[in-house]
C-alpha atoms as a PDB file:
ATOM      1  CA  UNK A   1       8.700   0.723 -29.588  1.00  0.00           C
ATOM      2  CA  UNK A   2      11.023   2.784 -27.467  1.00  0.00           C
ATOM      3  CA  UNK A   3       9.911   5.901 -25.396  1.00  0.00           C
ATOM      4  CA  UNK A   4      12.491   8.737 -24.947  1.00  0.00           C
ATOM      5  CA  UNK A   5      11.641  11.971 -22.734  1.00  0.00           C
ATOM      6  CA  UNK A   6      13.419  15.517 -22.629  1.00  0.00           C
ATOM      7  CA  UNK A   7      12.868  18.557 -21.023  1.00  0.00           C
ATOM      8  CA  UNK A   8      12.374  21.241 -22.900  1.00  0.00           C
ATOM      9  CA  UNK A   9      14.397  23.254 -20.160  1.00  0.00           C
ATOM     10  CA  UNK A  10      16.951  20.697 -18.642  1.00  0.00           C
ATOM     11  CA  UNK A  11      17.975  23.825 -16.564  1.00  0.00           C
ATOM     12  CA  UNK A  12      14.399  23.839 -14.969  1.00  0.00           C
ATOM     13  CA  UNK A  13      15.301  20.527 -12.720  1.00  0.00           C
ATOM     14  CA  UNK A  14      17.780  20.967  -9.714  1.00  0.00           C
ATOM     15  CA  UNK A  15      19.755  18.211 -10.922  1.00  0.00           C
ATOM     16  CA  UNK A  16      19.254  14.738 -12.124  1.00  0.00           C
ATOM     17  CA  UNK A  17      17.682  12.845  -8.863  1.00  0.00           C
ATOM     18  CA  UNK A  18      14.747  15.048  -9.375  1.00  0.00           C
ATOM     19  CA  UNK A  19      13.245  13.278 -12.149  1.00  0.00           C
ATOM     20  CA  UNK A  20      10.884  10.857 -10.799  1.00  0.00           C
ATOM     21  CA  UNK A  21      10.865   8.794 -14.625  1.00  0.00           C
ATOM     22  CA  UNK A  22      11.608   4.965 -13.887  1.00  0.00           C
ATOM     23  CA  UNK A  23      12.188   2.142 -16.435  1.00  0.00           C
ATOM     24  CA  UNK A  24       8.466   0.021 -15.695  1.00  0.00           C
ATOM     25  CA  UNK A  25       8.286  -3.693 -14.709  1.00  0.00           C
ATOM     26  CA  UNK A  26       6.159  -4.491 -18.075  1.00  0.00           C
ATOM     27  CA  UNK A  27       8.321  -4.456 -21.179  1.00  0.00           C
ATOM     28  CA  UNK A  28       8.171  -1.214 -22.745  1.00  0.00           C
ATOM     29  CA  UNK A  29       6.414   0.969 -20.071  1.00  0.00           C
ATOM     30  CA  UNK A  30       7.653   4.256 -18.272  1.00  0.00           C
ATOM     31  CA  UNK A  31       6.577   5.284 -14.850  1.00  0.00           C
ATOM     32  CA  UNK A  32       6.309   8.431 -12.828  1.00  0.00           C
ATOM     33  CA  UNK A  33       6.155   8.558  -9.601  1.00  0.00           C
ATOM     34  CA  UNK A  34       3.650  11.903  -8.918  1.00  0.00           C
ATOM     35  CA  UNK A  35       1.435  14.019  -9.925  1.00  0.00           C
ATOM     36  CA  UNK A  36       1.563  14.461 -14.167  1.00  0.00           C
ATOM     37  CA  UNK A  37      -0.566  17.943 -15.431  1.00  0.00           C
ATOM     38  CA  UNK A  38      -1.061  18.441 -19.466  1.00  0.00           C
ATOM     39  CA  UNK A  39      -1.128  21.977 -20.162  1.00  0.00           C
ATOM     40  CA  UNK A  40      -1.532  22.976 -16.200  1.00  0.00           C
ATOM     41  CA  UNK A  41       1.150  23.271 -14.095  1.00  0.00           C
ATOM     42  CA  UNK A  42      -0.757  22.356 -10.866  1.00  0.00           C
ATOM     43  CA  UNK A  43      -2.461  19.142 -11.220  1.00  0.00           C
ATOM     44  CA  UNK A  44      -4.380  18.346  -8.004  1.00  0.00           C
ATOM     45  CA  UNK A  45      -4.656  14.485  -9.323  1.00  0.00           C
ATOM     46  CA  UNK A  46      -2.210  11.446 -10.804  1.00  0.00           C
ATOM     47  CA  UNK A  47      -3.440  13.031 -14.224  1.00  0.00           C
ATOM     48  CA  UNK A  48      -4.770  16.175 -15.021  1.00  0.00           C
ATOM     49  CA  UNK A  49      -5.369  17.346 -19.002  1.00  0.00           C
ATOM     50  CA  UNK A  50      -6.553  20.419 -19.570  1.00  0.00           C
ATOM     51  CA  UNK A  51      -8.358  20.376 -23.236  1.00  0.00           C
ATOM     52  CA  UNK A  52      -9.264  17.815 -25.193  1.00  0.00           C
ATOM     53  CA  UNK A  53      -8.031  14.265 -25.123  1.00  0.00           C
ATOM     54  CA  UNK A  54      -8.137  11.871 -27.918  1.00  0.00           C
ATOM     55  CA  UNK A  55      -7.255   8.032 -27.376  1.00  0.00           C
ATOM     56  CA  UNK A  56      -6.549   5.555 -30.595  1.00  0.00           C
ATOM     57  CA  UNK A  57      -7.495   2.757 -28.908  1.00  0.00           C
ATOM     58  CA  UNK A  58      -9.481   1.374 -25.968  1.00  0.00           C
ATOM     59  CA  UNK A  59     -10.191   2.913 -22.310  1.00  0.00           C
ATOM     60  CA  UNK A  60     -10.163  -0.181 -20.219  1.00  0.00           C
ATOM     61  CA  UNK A  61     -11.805   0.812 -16.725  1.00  0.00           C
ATOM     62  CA  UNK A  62     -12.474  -2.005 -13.432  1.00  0.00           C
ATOM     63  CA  UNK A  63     -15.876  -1.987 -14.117  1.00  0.00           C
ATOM     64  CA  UNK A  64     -15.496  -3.366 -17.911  1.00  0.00           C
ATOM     65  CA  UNK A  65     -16.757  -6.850 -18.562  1.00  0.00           C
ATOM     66  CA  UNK A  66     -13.639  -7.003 -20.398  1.00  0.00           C
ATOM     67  CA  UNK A  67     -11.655  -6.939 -17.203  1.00  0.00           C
ATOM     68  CA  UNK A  68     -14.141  -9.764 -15.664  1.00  0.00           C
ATOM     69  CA  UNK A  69     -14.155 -13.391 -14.774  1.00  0.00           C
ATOM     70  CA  UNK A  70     -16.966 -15.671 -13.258  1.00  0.00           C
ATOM     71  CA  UNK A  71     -19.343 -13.376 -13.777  1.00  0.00           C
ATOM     72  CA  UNK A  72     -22.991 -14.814 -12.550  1.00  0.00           C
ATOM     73  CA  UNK A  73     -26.239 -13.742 -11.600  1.00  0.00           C
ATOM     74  CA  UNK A  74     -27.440 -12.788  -7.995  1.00  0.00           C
ATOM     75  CA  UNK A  75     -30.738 -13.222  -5.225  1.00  0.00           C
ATOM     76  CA  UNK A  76     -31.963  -9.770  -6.045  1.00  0.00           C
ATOM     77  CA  UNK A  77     -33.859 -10.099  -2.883  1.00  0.00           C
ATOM     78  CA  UNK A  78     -30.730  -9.961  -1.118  1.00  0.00           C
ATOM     79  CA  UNK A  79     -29.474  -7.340  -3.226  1.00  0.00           C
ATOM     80  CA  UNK A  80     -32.918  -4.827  -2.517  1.00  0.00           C
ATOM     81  CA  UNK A  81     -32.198  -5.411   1.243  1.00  0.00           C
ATOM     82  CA  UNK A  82     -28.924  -4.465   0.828  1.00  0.00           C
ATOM     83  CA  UNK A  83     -30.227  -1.123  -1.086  1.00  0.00           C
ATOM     84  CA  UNK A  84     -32.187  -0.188   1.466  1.00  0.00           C
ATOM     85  CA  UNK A  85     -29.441   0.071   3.837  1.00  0.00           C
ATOM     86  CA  UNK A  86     -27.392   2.431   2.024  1.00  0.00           C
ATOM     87  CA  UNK A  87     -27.036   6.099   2.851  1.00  0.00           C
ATOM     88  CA  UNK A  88     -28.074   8.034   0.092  1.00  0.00           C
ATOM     89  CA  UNK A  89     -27.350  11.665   0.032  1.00  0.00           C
ATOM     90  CA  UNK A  90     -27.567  14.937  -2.200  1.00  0.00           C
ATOM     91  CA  UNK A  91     -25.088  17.776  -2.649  1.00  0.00           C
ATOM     92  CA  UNK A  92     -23.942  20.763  -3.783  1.00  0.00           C
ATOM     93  CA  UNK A  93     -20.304  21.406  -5.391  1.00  0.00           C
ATOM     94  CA  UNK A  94     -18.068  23.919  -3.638  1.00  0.00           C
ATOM     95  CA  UNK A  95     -17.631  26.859  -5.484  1.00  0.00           C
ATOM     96  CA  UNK A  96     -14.375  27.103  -5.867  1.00  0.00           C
ATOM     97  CA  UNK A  97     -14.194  23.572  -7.343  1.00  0.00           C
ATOM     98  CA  UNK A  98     -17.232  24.399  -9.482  1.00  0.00           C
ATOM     99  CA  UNK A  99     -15.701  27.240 -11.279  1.00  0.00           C
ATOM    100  CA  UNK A 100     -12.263  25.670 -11.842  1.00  0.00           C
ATOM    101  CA  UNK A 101     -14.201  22.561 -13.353  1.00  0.00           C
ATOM    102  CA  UNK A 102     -16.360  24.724 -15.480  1.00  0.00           C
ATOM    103  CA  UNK A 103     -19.479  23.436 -13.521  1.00  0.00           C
ATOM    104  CA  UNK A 104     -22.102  25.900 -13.893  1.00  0.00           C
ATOM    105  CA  UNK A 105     -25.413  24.192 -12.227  1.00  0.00           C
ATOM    106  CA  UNK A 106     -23.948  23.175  -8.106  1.00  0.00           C
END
């Protein structure tokens, strides 16, 4: 499977050094180097999609026993003391990041 990319307004980029689009290590993978926005021209992360997002597949995340090895059981003892130790701590969302995320209870 092959990947090919065009702007819909070649004119938009400054010239041709501006695309940040590499050739991946991995056999047929792309990479970008930046900041990627779906329907948003300012995203504030590596991706940002604003509406809905269907995936045909898996979503494969670090914490996924898929993605795990040697996996074994531990002194939960050790593991309450540790607990108790940890700053816990409530909040409230900024405003301004509350509204843009369509968070209505800060």
């Amino acid at each position: 499977q092959r990947f090919f990319f065009q702007a819909s307004n070649p004119g938009q980029f400054e010239n041709d050094s501006d695309v940040l689009w590499q050739r991946g290590h991995v056999p047929e993978t792309i990479v970008y180097h930046g900041r990627v926005g779906i329907n948003t021209d300012a995203p504030d992360e590596a991706l940002v999609v604003c509406g809905n997002t269907k995936v045909m597949g898996r979503v494969m995340h670090p914490s996924d026993s898929r993605a795990k090895q040697n996996i074994r059981e531990v002194d939960t003892n050790e593991q309450l003391r540790r607990i108790t130790q940890m700053r816990l701590v409530e909040y409230d969302y900024k405003p301004e990041f509350a509204s843009v995320m369509g968070i209505k209870d800060t």
